[in-house]
C-alpha atoms as a PDB file:
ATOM      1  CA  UNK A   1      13.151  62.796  24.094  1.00  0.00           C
ATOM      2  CA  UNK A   2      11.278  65.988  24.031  1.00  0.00           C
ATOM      3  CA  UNK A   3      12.655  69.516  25.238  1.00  0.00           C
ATOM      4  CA  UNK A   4      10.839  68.986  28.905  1.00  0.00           C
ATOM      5  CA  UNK A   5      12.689  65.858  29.341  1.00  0.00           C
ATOM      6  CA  UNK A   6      15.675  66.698  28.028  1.00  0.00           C
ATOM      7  CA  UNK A   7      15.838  70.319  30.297  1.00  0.00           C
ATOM      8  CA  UNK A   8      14.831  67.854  33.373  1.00  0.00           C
ATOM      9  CA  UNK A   9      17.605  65.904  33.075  1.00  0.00           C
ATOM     10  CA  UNK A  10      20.281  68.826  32.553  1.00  0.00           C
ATOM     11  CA  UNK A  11      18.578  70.546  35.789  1.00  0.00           C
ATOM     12  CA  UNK A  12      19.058  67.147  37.307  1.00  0.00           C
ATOM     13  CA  UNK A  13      22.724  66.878  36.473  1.00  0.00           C
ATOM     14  CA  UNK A  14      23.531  70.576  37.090  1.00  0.00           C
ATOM     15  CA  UNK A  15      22.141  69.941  40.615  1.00  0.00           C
ATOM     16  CA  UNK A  16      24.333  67.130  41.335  1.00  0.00           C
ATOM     17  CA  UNK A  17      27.241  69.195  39.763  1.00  0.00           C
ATOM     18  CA  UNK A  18      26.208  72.158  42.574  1.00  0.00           C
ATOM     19  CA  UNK A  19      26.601  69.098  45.231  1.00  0.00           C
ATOM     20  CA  UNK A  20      29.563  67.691  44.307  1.00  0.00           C
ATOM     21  CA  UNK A  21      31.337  71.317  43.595  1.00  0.00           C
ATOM     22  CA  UNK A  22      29.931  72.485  47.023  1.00  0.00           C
ATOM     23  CA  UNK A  23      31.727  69.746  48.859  1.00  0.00           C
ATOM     24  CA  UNK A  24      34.986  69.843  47.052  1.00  0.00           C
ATOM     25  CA  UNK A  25      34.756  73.167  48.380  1.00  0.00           C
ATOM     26  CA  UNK A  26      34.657  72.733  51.718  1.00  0.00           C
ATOM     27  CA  UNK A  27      36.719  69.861  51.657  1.00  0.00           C
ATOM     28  CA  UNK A  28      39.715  71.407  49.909  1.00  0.00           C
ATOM     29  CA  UNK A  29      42.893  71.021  51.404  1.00  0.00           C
ATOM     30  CA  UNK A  30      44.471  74.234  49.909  1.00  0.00           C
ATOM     31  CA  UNK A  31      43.489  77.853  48.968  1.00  0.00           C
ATOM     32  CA  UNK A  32      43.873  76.885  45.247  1.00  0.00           C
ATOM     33  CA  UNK A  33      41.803  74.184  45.181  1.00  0.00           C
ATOM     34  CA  UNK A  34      39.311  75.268  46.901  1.00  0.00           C
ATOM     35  CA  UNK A  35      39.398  78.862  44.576  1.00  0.00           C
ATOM     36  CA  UNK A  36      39.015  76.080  41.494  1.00  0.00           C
ATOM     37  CA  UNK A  37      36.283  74.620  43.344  1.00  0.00           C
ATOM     38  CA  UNK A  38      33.958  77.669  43.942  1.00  0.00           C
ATOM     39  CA  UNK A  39      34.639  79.260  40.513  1.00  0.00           C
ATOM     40  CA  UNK A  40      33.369  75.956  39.255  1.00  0.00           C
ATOM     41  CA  UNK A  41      30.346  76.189  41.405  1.00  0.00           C
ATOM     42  CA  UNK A  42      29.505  79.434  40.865  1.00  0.00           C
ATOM     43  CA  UNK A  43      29.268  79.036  37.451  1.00  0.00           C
ATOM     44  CA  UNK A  44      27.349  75.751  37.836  1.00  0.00           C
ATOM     45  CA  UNK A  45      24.812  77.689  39.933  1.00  0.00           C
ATOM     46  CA  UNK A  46      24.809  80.061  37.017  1.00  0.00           C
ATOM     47  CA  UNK A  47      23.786  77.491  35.022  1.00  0.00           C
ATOM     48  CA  UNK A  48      21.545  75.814  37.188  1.00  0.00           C
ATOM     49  CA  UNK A  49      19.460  79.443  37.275  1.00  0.00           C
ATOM     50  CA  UNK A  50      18.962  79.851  33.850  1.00  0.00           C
ATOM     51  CA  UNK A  51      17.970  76.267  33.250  1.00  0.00           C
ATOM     52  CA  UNK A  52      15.327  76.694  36.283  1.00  0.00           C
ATOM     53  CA  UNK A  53      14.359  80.074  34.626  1.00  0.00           C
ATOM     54  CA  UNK A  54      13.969  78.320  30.936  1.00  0.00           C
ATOM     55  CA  UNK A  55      11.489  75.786  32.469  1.00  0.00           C
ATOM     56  CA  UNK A  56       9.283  78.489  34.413  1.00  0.00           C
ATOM     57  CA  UNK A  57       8.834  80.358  31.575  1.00  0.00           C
ATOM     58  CA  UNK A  58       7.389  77.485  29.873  1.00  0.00           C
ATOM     59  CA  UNK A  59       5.587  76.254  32.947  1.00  0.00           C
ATOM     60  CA  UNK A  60       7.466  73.334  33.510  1.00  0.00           C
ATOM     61  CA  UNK A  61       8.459  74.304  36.838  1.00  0.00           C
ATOM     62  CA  UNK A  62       6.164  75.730  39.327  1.00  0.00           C
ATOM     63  CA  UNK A  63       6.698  76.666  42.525  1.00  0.00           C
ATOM     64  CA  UNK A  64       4.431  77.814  45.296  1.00  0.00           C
ATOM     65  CA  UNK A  65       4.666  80.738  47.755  1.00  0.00           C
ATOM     66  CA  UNK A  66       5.263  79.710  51.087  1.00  0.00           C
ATOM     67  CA  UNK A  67       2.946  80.978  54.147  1.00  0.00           C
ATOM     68  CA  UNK A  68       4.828  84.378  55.802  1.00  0.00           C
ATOM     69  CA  UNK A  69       3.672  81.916  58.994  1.00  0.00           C
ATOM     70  CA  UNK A  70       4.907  78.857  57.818  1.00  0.00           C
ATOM     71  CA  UNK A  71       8.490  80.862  56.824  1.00  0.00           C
ATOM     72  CA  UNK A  72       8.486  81.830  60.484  1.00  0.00           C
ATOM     73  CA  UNK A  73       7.853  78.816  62.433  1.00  0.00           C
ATOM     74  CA  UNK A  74      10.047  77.392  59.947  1.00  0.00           C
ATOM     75  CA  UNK A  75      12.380  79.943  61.418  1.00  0.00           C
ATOM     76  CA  UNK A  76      11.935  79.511  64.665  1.00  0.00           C
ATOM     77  CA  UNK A  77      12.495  75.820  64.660  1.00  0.00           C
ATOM     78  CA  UNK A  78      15.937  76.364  63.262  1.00  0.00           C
ATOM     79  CA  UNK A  79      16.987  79.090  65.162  1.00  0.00           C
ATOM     80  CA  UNK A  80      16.000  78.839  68.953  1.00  0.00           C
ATOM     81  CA  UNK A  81      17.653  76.504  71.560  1.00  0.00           C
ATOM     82  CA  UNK A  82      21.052  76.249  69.207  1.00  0.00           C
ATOM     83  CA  UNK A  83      24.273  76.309  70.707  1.00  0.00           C
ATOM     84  CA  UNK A  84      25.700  79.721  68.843  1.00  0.00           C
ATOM     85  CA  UNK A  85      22.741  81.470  69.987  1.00  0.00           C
END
């Protein structure tokens, strides 16, 4: 397995760490648990930025810059006709 795979796979994981954290953390029944919960995914998120940031530096990760229009209408969509506006 070479580093690119092997950095894929612990984004991957890391990701699904970030998912499961996030909904013990809204889930938790108690203050405690749901402290232990977001500690743990803040540092997963930590985690899951440097790995990200490893890989663009190496140009294993691109990204692309969204549209200022695109953002908007995205925007829009999302935030017109809902019930808390």
């Amino acid at each position: 397995m070479d580093d690119r795979a092997l950095m894929e796979d612990l984004l991957l994981v890391t990701k699904g760490a970030c998912d499961l954290y996030m909904h013990g953390t809204i889930e938790s029944s108690t203050p405690t648990v749901q402290t232990t919960f977001t500690d743990s995914l803040n540092d997963a998120l930590t985690m899951q930025a440097a790995i990200y940031k490893a890989m663009e530096q190496r140009g294993w990760y691109k990204t692309e810059v969204a549209e200022a229009s695109k953002v908007q209408q995205t925007y829009n969509k999302f935030t017109t006709n809902q019930p808390w506006s």
